[in-house]
N, C-alpha and C. Protein backbone atom coordinates (compact mmCIF):
# COMPACT_ATOMS: atom_id res chain seq x y z
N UNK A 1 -11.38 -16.43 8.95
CA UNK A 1 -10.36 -15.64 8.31
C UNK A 1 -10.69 -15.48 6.83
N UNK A 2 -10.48 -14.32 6.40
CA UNK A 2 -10.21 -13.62 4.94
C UNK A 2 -9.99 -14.29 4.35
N UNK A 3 -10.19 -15.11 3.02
CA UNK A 3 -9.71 -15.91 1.72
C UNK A 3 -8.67 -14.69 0.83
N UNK A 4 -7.43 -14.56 0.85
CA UNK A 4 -7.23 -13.07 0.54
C UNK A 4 -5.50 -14.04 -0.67
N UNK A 5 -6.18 -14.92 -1.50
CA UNK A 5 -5.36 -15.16 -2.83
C UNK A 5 -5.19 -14.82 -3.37
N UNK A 6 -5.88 -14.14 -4.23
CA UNK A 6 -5.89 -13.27 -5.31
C UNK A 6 -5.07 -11.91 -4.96
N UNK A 7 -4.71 -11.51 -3.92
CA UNK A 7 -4.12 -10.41 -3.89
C UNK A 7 -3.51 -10.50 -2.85
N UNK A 8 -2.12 -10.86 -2.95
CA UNK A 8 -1.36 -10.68 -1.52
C UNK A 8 -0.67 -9.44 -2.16
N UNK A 9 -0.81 -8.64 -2.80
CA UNK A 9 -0.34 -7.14 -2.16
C UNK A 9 0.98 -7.08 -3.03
N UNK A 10 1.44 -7.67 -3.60
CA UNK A 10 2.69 -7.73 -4.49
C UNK A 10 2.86 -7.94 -6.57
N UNK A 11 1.59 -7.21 -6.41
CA UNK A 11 1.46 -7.16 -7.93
C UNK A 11 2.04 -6.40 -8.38
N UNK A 12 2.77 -6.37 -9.48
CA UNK A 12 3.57 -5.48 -10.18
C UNK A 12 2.29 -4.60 -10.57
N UNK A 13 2.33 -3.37 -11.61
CA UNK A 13 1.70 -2.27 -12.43
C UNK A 13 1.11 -3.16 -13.37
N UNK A 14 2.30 -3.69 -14.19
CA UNK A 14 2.16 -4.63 -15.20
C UNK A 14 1.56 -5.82 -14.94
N UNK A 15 1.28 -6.89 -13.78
CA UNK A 15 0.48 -7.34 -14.10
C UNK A 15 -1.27 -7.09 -13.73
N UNK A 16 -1.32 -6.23 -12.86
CA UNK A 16 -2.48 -5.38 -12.66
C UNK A 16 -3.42 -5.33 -13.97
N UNK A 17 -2.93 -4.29 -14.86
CA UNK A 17 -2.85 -4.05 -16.21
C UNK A 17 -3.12 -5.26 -16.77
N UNK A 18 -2.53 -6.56 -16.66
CA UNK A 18 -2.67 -7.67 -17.45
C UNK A 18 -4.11 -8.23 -16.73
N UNK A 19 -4.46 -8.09 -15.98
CA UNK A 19 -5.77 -8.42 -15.17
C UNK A 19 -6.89 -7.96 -15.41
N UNK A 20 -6.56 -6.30 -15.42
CA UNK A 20 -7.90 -5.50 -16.21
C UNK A 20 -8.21 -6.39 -17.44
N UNK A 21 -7.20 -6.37 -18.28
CA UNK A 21 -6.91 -6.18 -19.90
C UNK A 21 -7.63 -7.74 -20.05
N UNK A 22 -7.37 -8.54 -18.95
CA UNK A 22 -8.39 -10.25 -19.48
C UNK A 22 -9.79 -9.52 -19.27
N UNK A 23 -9.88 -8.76 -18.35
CA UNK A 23 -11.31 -8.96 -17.85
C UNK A 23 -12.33 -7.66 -18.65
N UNK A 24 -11.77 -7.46 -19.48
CA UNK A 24 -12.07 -6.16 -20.45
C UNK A 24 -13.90 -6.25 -20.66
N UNK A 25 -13.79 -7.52 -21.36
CA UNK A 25 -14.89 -7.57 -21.63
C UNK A 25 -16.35 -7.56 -20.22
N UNK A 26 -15.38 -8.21 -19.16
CA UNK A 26 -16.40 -8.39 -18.40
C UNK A 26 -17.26 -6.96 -17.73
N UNK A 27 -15.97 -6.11 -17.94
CA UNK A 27 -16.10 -4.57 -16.94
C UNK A 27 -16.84 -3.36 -18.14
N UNK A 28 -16.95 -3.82 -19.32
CA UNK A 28 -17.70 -3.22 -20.47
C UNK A 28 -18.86 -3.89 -20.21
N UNK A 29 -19.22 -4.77 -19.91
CA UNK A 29 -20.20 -5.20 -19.88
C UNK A 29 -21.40 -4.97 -18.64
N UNK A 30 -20.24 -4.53 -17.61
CA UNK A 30 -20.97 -3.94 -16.03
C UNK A 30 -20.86 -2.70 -16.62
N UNK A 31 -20.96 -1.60 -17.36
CA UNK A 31 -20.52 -0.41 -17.54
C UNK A 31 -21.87 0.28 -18.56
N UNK A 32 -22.25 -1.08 -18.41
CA UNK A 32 -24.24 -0.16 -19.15
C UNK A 32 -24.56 -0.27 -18.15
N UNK A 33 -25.49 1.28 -18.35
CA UNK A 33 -26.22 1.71 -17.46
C UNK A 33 -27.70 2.44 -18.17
N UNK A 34 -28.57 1.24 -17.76
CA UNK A 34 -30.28 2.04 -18.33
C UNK A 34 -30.01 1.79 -20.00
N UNK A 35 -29.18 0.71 -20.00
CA UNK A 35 -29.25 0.16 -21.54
C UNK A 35 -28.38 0.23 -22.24
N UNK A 36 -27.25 1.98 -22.03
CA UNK A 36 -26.33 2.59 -22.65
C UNK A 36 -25.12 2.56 -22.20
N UNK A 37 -23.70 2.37 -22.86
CA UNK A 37 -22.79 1.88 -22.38
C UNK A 37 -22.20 3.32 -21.96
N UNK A 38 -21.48 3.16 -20.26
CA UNK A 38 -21.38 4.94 -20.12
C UNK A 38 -19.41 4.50 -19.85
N UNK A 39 -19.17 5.20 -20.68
CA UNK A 39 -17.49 4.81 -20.57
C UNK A 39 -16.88 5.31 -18.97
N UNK A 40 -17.33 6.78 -18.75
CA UNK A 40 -16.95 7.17 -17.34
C UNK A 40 -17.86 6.00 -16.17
N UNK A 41 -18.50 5.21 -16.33
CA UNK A 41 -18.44 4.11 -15.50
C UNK A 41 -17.19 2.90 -15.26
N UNK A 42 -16.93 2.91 -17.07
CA UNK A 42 -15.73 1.86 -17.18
C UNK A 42 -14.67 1.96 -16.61
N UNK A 43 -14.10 3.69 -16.90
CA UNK A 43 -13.22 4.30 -15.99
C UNK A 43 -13.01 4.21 -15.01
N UNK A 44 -14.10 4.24 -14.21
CA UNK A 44 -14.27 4.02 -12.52
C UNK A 44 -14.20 2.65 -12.13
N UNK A 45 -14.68 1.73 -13.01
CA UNK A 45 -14.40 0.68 -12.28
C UNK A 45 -12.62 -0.16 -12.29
N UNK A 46 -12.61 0.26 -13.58
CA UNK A 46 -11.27 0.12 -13.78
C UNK A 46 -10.12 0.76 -12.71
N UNK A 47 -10.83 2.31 -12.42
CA UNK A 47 -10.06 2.35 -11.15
C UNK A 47 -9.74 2.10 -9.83
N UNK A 48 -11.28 1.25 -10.12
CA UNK A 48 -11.46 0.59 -8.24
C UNK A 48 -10.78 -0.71 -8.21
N UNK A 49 -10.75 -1.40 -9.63
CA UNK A 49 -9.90 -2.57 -9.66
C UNK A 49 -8.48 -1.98 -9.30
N UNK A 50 -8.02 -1.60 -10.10
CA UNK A 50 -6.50 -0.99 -9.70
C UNK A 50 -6.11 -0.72 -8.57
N UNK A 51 -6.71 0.31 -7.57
CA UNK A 51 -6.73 0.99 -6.45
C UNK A 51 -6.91 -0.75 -5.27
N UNK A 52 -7.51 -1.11 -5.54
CA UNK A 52 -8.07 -2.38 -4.96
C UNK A 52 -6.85 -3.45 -5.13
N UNK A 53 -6.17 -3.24 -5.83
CA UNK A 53 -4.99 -4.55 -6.37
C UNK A 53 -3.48 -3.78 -5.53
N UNK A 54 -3.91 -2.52 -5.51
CA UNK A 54 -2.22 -1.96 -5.46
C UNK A 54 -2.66 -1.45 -3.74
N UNK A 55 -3.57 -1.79 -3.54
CA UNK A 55 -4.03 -1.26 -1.69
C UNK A 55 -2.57 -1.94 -1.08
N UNK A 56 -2.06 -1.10 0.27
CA UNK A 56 -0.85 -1.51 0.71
C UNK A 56 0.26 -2.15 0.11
N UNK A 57 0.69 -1.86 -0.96
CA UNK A 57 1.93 -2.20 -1.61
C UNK A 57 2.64 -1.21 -1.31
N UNK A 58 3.67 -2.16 -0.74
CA UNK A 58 5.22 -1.60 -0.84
C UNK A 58 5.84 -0.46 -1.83
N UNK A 59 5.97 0.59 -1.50
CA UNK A 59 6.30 1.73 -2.56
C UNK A 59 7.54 1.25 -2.12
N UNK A 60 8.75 1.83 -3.36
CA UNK A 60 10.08 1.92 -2.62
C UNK A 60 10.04 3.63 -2.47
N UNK A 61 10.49 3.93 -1.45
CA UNK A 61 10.78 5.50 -1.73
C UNK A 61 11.98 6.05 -1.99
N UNK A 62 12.39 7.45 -2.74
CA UNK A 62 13.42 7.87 -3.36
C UNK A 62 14.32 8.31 -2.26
């Protein structure tokens, strides 16, 4: 079975956000590419973290 701690699926926005925001440095640092730092990499990964944290959460709907 899955080791699945880090994300049972109930993260707020805000602390998502607080997760990127520690790991800032680490995802600037995966974000050179061929030497040069390419920001639309940072972007992307930043959005796969996000997308990846908020997978199957509970929306409420209106």
């Amino acid at each position: 079975m899955r080791n699945n701690n880090f994300n049972n699926y109930t993260l707020k926005d805000e602390e998502v956000l607080k997760i990127i925001k520690d790991f800032r440095d680490e995802i600037k640092k995966n974000s050179i590419i061929l030497g040069k730092y390419n920001e639309d990499c940072e972007q992307e990964i930043i959005l796969k973290i996000y997308k990846s944290l908020t997978r199957n959460r509970n929306n409420k709907k209106i």
